[in-house]
PDB file of N, CA and C in Angstrom:
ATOM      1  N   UNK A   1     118.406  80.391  95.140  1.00  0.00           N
ATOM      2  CA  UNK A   1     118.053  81.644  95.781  1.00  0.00           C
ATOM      3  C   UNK A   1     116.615  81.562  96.296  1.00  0.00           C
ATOM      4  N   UNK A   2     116.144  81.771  97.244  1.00  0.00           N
ATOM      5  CA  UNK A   2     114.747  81.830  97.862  1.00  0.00           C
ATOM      6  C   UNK A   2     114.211  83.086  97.628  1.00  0.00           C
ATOM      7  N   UNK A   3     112.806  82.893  97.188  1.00  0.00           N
ATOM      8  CA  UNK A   3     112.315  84.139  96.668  1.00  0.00           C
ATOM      9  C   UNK A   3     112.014  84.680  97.898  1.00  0.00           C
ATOM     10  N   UNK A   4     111.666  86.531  97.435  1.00  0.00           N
ATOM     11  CA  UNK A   4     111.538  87.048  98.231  1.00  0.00           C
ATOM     12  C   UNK A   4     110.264  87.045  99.183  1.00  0.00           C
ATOM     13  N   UNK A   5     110.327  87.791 100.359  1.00  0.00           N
ATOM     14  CA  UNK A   5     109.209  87.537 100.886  1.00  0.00           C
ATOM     15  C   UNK A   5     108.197  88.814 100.902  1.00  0.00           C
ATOM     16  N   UNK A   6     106.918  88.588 100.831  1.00  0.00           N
ATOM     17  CA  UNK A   6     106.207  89.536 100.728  1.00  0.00           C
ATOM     18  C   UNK A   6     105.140  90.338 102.035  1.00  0.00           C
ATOM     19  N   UNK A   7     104.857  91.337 101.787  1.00  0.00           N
ATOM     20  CA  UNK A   7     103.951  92.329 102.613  1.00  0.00           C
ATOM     21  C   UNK A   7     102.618  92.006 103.003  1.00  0.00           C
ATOM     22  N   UNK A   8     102.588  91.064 104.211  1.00  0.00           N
ATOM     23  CA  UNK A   8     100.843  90.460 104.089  1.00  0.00           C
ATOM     24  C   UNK A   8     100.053  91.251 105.013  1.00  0.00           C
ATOM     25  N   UNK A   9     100.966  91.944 105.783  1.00  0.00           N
ATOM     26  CA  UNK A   9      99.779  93.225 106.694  1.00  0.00           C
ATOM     27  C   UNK A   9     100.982  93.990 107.164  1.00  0.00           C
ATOM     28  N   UNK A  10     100.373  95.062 106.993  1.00  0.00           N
ATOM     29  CA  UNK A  10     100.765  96.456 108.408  1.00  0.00           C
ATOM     30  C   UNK A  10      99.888  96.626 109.377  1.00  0.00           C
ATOM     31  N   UNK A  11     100.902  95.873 110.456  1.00  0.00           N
ATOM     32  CA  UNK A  11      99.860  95.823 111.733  1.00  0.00           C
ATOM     33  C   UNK A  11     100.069  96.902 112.907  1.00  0.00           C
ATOM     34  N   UNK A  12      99.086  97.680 113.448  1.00  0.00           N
ATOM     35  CA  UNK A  12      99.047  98.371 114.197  1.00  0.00           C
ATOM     36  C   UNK A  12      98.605  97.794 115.779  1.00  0.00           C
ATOM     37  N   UNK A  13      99.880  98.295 116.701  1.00  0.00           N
ATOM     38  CA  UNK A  13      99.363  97.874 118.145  1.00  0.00           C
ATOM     39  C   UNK A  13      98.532  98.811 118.560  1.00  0.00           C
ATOM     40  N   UNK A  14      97.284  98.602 119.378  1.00  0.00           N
ATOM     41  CA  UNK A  14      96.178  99.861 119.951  1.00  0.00           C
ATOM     42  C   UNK A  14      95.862  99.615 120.883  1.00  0.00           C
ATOM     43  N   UNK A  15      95.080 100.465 121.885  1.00  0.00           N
ATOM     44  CA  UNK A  15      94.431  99.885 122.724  1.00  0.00           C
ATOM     45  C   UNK A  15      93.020  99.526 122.787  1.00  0.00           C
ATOM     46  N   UNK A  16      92.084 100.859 121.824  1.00  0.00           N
ATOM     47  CA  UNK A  16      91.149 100.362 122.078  1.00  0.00           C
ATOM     48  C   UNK A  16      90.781 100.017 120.300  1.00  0.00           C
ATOM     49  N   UNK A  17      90.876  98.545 119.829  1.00  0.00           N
ATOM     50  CA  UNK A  17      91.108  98.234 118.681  1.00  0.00           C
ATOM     51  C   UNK A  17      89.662  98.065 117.648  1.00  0.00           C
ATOM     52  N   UNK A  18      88.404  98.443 118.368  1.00  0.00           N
ATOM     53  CA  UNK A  18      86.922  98.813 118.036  1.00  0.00           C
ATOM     54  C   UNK A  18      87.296 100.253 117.520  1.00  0.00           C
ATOM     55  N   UNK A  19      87.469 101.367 117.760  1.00  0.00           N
ATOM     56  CA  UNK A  19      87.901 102.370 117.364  1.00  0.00           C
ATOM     57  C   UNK A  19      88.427 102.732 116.509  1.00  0.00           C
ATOM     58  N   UNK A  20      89.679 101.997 116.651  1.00  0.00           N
ATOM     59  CA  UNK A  20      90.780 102.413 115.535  1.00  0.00           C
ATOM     60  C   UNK A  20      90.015 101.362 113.945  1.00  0.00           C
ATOM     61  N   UNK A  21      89.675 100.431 114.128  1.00  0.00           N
ATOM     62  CA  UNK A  21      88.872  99.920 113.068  1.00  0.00           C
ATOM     63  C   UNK A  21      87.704 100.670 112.179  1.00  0.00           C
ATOM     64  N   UNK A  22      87.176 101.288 113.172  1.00  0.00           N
ATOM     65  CA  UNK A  22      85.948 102.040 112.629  1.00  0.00           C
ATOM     66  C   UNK A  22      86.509 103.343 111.784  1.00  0.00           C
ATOM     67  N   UNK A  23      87.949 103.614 112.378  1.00  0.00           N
ATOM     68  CA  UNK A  23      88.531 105.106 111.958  1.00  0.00           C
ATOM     69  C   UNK A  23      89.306 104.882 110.409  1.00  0.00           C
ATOM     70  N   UNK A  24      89.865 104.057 110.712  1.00  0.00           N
ATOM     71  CA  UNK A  24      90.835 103.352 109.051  1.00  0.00           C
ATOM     72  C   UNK A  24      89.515 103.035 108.599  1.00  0.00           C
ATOM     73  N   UNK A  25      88.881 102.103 108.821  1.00  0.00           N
ATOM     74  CA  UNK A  25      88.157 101.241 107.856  1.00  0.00           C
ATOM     75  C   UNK A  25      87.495 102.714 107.066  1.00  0.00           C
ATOM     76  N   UNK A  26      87.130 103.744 107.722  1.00  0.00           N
ATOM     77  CA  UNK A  26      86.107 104.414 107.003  1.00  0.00           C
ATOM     78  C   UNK A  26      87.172 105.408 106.072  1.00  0.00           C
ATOM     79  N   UNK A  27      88.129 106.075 106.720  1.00  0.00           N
ATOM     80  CA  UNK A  27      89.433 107.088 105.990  1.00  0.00           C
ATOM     81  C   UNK A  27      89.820 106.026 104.176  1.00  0.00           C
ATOM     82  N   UNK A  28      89.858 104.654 104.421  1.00  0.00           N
ATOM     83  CA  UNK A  28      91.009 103.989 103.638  1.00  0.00           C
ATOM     84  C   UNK A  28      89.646 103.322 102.650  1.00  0.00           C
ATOM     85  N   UNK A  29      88.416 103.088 103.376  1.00  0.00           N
ATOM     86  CA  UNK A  29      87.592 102.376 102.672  1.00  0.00           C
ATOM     87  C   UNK A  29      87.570 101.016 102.326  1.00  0.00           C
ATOM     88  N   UNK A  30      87.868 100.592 104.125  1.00  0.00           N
ATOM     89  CA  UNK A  30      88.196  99.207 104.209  1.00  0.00           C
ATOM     90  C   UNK A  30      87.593  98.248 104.763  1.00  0.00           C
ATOM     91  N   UNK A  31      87.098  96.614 104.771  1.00  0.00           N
ATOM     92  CA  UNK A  31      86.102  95.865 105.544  1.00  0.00           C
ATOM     93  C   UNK A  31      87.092  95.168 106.059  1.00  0.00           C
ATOM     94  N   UNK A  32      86.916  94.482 107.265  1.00  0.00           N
ATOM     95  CA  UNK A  32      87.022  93.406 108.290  1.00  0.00           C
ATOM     96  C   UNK A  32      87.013  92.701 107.203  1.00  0.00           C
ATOM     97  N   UNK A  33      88.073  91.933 107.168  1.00  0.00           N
ATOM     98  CA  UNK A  33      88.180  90.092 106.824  1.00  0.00           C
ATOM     99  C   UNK A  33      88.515  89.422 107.533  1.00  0.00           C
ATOM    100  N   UNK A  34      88.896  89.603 108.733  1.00  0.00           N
ATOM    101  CA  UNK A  34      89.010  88.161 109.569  1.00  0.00           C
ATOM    102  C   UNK A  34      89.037  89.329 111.095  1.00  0.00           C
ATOM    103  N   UNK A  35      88.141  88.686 112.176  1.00  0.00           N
ATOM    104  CA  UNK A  35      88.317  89.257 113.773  1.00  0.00           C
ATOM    105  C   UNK A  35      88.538  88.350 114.284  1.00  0.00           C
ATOM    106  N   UNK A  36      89.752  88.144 115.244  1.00  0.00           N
ATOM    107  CA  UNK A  36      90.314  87.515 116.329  1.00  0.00           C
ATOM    108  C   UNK A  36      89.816  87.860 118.135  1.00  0.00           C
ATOM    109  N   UNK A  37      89.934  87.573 118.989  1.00  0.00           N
ATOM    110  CA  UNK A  37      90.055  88.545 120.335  1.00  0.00           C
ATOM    111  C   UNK A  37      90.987  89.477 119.975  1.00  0.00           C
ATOM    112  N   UNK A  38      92.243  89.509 119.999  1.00  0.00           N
ATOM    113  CA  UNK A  38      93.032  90.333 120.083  1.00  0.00           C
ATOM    114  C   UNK A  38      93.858  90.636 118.493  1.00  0.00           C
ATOM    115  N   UNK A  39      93.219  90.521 117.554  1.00  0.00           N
ATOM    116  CA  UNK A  39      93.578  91.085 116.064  1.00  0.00           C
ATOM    117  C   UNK A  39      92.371  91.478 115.197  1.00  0.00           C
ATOM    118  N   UNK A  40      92.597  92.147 114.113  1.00  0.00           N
ATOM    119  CA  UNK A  40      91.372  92.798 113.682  1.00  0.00           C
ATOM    120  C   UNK A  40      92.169  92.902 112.030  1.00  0.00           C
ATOM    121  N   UNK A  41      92.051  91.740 111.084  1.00  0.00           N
ATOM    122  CA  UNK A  41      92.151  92.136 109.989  1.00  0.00           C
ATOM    123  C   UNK A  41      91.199  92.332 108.980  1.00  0.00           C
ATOM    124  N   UNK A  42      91.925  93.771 108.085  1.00  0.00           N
ATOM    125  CA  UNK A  42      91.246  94.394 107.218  1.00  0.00           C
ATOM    126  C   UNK A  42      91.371  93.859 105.742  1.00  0.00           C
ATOM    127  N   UNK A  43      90.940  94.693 104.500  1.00  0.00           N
ATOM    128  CA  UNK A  43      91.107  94.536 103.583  1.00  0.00           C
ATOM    129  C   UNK A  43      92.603  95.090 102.930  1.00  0.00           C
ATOM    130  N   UNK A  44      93.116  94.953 101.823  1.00  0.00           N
ATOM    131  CA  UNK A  44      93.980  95.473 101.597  1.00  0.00           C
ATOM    132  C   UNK A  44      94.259  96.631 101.263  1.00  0.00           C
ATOM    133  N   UNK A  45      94.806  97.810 101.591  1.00  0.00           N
ATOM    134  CA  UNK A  45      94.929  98.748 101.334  1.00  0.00           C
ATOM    135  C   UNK A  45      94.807  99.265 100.070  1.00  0.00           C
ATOM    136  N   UNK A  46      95.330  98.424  98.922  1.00  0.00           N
ATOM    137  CA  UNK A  46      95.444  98.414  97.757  1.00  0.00           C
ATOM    138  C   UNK A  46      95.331  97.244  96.785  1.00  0.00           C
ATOM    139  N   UNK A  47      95.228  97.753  95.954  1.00  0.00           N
ATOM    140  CA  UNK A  47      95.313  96.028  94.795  1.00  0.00           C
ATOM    141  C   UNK A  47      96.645  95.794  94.723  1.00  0.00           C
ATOM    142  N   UNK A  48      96.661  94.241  95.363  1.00  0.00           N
ATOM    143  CA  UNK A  48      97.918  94.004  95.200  1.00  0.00           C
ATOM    144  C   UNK A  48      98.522  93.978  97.040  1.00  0.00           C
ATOM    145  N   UNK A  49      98.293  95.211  97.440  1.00  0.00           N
ATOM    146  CA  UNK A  49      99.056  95.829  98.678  1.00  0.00           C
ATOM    147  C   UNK A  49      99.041  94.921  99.895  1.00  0.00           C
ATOM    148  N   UNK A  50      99.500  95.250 101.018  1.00  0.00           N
ATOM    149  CA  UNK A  50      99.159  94.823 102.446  1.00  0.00           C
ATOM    150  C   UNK A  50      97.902  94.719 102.567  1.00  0.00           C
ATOM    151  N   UNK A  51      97.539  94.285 103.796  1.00  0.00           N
ATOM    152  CA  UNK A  51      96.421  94.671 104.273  1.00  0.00           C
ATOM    153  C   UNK A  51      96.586  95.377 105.623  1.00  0.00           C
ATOM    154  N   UNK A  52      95.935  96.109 105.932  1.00  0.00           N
ATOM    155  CA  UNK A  52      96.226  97.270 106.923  1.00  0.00           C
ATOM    156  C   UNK A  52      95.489  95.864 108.363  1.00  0.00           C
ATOM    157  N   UNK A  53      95.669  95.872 109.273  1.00  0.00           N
ATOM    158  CA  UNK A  53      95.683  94.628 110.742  1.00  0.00           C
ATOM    159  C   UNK A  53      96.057  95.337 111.931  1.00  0.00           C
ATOM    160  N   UNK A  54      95.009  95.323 113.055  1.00  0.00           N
ATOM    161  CA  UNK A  54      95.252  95.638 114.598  1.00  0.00           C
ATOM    162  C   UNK A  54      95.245  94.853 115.768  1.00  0.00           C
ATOM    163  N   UNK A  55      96.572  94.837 116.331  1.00  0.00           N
ATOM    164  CA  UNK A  55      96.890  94.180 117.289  1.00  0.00           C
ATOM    165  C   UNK A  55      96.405  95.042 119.073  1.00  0.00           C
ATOM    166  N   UNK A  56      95.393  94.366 119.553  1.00  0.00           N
ATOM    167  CA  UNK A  56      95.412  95.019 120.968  1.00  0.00           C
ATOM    168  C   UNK A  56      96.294  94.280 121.953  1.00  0.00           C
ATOM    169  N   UNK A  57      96.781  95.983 122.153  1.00  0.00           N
ATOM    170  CA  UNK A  57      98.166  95.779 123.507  1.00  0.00           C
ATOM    171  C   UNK A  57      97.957  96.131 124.396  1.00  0.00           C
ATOM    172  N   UNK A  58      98.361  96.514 125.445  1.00  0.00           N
ATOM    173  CA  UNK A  58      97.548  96.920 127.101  1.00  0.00           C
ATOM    174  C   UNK A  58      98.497  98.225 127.164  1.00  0.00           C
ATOM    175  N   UNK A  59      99.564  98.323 126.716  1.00  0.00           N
ATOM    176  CA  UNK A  59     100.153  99.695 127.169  1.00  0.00           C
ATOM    177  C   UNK A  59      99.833 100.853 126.067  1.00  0.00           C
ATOM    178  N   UNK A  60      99.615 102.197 126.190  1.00  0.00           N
ATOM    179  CA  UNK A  60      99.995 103.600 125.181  1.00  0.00           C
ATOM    180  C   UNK A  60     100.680 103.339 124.077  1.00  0.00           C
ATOM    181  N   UNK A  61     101.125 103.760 122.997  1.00  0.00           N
ATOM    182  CA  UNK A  61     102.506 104.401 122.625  1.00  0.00           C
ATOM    183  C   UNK A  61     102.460 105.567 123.470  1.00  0.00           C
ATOM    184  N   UNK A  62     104.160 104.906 123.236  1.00  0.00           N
ATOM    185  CA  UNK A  62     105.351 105.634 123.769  1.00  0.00           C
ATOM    186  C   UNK A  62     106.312 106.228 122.696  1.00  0.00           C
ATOM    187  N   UNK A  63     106.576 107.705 123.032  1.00  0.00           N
ATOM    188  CA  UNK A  63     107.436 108.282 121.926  1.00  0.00           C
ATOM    189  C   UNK A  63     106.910 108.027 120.346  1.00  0.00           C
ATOM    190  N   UNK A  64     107.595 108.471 119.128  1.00  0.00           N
ATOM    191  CA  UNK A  64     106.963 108.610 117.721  1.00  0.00           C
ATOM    192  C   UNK A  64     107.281 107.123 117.243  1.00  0.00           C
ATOM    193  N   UNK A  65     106.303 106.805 116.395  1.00  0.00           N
ATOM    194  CA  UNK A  65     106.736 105.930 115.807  1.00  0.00           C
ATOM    195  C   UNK A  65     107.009 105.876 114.616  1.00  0.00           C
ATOM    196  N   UNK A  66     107.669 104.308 114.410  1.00  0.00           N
ATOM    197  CA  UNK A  66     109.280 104.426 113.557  1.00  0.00           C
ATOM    198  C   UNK A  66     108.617 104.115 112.011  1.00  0.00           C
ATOM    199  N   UNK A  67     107.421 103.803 111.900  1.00  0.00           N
ATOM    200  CA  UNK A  67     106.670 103.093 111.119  1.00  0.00           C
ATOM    201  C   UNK A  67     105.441 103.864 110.340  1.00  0.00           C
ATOM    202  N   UNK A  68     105.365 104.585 109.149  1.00  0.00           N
ATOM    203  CA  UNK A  68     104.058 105.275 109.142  1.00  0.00           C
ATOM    204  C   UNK A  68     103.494 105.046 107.617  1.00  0.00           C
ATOM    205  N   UNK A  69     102.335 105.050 107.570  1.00  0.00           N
ATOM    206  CA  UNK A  69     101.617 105.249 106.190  1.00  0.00           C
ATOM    207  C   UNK A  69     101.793 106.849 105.843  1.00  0.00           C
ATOM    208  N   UNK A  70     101.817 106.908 104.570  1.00  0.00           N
ATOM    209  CA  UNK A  70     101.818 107.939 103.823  1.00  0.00           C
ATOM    210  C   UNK A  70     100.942 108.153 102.688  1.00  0.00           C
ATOM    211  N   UNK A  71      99.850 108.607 103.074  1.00  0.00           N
ATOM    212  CA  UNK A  71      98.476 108.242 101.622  1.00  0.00           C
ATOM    213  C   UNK A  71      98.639 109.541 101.294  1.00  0.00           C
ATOM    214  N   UNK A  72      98.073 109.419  99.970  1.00  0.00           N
ATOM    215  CA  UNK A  72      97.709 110.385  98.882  1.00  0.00           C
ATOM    216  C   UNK A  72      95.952 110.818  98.983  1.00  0.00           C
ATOM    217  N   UNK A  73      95.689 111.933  98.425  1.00  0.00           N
ATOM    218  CA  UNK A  73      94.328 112.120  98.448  1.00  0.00           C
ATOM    219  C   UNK A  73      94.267 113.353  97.496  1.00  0.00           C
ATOM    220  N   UNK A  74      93.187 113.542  96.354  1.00  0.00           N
ATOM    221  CA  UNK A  74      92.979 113.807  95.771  1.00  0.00           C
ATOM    222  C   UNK A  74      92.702 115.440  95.717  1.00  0.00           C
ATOM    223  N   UNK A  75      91.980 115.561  97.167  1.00  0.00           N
ATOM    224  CA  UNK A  75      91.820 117.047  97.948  1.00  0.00           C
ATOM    225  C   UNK A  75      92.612 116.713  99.219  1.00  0.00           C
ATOM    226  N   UNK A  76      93.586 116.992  99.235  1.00  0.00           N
ATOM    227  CA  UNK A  76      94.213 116.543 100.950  1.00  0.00           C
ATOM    228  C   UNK A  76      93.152 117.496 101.760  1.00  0.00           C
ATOM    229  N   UNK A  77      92.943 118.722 101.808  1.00  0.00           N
ATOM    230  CA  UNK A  77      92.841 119.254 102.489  1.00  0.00           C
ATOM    231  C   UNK A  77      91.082 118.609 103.143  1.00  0.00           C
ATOM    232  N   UNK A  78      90.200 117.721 102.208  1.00  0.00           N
ATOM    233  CA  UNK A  78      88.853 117.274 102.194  1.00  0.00           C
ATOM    234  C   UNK A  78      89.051 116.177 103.384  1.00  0.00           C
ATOM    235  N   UNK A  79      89.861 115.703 102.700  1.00  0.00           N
ATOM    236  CA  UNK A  79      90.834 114.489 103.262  1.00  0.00           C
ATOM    237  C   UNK A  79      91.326 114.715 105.102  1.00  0.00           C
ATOM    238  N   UNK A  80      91.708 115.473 105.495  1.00  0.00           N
ATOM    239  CA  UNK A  80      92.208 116.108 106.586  1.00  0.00           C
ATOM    240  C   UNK A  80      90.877 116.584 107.235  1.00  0.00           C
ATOM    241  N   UNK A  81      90.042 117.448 106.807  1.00  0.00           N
ATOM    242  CA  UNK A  81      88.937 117.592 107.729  1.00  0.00           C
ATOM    243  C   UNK A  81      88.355 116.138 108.031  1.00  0.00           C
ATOM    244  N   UNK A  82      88.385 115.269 107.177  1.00  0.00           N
ATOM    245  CA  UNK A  82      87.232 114.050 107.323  1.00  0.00           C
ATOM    246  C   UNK A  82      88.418 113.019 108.592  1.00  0.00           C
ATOM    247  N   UNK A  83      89.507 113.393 108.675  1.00  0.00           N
ATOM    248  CA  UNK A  83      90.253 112.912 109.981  1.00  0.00           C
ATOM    249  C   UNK A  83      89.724 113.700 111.288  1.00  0.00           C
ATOM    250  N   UNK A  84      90.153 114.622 111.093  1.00  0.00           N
ATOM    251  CA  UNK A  84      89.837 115.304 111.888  1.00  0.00           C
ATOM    252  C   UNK A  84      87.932 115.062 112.603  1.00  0.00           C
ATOM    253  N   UNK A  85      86.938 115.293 111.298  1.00  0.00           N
ATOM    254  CA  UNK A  85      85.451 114.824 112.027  1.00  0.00           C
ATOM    255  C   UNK A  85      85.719 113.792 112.619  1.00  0.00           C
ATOM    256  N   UNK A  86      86.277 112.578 112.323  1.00  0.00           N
ATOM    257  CA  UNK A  86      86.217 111.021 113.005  1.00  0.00           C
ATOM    258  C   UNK A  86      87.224 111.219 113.890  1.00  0.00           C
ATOM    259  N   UNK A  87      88.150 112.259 114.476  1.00  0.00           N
ATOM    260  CA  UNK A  87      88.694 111.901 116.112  1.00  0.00           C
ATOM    261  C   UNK A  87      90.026 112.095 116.096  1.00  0.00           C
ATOM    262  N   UNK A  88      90.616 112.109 114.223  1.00  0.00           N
ATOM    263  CA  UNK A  88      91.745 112.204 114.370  1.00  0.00           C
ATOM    264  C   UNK A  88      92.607 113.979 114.723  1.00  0.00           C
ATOM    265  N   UNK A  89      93.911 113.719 114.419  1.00  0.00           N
ATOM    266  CA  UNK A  89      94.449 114.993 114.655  1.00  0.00           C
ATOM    267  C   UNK A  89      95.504 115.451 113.355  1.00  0.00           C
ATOM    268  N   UNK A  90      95.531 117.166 113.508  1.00  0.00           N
ATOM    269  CA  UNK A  90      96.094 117.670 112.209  1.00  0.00           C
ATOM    270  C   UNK A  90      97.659 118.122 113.161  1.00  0.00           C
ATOM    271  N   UNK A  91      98.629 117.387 112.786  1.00  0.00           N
ATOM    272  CA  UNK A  91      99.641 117.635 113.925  1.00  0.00           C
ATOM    273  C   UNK A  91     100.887 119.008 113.164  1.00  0.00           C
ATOM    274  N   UNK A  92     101.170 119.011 111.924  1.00  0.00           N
ATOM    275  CA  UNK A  92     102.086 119.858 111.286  1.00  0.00           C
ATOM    276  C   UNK A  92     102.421 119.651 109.774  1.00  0.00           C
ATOM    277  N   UNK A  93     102.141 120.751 109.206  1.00  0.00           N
ATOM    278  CA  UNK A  93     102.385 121.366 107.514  1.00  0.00           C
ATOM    279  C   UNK A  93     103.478 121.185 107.786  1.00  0.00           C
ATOM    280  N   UNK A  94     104.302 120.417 106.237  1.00  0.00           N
ATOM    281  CA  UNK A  94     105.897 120.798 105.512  1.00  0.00           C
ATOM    282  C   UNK A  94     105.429 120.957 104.456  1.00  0.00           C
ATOM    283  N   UNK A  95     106.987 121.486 103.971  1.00  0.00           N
ATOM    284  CA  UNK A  95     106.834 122.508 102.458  1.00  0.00           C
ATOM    285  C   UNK A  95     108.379 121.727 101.986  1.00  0.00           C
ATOM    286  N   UNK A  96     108.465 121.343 101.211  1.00  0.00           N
ATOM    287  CA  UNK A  96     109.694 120.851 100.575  1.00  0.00           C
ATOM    288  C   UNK A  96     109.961 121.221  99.108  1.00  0.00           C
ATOM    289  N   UNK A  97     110.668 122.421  98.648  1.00  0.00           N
ATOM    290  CA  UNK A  97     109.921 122.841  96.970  1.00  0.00           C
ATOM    291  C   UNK A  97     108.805 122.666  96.933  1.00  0.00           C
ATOM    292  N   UNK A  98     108.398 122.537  96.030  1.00  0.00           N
ATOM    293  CA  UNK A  98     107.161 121.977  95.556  1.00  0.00           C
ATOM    294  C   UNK A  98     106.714 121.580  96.021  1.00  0.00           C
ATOM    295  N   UNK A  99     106.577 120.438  96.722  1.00  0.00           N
ATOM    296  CA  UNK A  99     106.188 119.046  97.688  1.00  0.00           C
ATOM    297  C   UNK A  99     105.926 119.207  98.713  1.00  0.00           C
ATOM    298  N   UNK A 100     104.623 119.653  99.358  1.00  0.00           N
ATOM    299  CA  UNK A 100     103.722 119.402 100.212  1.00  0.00           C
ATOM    300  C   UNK A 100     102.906 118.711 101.456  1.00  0.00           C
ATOM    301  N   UNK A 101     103.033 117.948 102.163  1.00  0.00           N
ATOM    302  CA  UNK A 101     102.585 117.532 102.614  1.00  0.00           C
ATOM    303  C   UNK A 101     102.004 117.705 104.425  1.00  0.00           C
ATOM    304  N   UNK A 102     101.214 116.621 104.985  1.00  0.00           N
ATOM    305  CA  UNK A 102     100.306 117.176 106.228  1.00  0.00           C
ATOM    306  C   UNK A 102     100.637 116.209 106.933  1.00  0.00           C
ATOM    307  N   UNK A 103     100.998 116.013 108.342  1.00  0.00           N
ATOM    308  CA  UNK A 103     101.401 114.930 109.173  1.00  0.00           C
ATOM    309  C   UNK A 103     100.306 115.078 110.058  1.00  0.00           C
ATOM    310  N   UNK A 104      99.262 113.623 109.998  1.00  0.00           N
ATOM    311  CA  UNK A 104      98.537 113.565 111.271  1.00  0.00           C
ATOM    312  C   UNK A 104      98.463 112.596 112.314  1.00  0.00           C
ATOM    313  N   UNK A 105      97.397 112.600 112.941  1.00  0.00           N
ATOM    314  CA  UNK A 105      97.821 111.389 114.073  1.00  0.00           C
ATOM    315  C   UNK A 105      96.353 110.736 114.283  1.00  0.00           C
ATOM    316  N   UNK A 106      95.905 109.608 114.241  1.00  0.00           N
ATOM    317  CA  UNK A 106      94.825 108.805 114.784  1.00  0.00           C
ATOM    318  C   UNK A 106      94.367 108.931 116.111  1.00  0.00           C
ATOM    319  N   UNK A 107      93.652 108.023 116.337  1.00  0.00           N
ATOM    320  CA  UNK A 107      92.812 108.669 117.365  1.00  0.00           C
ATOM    321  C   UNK A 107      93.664 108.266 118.953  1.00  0.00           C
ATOM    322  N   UNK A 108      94.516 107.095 118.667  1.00  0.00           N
ATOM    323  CA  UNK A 108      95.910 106.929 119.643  1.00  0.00           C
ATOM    324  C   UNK A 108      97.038 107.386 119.051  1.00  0.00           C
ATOM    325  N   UNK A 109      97.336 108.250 118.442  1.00  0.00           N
ATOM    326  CA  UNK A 109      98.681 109.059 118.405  1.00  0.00           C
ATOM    327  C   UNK A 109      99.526 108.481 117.520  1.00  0.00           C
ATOM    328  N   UNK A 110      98.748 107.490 116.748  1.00  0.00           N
ATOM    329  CA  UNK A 110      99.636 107.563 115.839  1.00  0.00           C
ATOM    330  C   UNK A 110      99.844 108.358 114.537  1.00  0.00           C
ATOM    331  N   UNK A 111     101.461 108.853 113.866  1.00  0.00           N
ATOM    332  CA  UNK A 111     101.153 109.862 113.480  1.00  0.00           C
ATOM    333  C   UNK A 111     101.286 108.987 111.795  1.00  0.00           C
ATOM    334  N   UNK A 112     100.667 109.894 110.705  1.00  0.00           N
ATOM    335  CA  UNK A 112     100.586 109.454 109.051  1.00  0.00           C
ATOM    336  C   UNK A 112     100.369 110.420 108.720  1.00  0.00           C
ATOM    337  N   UNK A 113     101.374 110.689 106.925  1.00  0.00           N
ATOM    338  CA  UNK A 113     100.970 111.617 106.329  1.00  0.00           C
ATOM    339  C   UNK A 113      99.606 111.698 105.181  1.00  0.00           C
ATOM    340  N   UNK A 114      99.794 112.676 104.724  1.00  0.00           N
ATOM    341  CA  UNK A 114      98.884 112.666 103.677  1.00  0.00           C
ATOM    342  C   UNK A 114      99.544 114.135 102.478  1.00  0.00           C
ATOM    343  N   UNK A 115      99.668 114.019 101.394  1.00  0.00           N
ATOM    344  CA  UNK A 115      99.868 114.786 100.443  1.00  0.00           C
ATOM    345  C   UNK A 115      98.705 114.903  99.044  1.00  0.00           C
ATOM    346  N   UNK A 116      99.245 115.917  98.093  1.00  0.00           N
ATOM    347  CA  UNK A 116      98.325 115.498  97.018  1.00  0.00           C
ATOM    348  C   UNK A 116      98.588 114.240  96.187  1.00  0.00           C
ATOM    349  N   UNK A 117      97.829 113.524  95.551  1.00  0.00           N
ATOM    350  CA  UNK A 117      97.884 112.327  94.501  1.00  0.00           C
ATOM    351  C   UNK A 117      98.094 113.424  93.181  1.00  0.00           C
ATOM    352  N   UNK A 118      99.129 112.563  92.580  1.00  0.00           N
ATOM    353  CA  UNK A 118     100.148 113.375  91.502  1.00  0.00           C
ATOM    354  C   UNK A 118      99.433 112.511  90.170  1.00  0.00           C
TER     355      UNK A 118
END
């Protein structure tokens, strides 16, 4: 049986990939470990985790994408303004019972949630 394979980045396509670096790196609390021309990898999201990586592409997104982070934060709501100061956007509240959470979008549209850390 061949072992499984593992999670070595979540890579994001952007356009302008100076930006979007400066915006994660500071939200997630992450450094550059390796810059390419056209890639930009970070640290790992977590111990253990991916590492969060940006690919520059020449076109927009188009339509939602299929792919999203979902972080936790301790004050979401602290959490959400400090997107919002750096460029991002607060796109729509759900309520699920109990369960909470805030869908936003980066500074190219991409959208991620954020809830409370349990």
């Amino acid at each position: 049986m061949n072992e499984p394979a593992k999670v070595g980045a979540v890579m994001v396509d952007c356009t302008d990939i100076d930006a979007m670096v400066v915006f994660w790196g500071d939200l997630l609390g992450l450094d550059v470990r390796a810059r390419y021309p056209e890639y930009v990898f970070m640290s790992r999201v977590s111990d253990g985790g991916p590492a969060l990586a940006f690919q520059r592409v020449p076109e927009l997104r188009a339509g939602k994408n299929r792919i999203h982070l979902d972080l936790t934060a301790d004050d979401p709501e602290a959490f959400i303004a400090h997107v919002v100061e750096l460029g991002g956007t607060r796109v729509e509240d759900h309520q699920m019972g109990d369960f909470h959470w805030t869908v936003l979008a980066d500074l190219e549209g991409n959208v991620f949630c954020v809830t409370k850390t349990h």
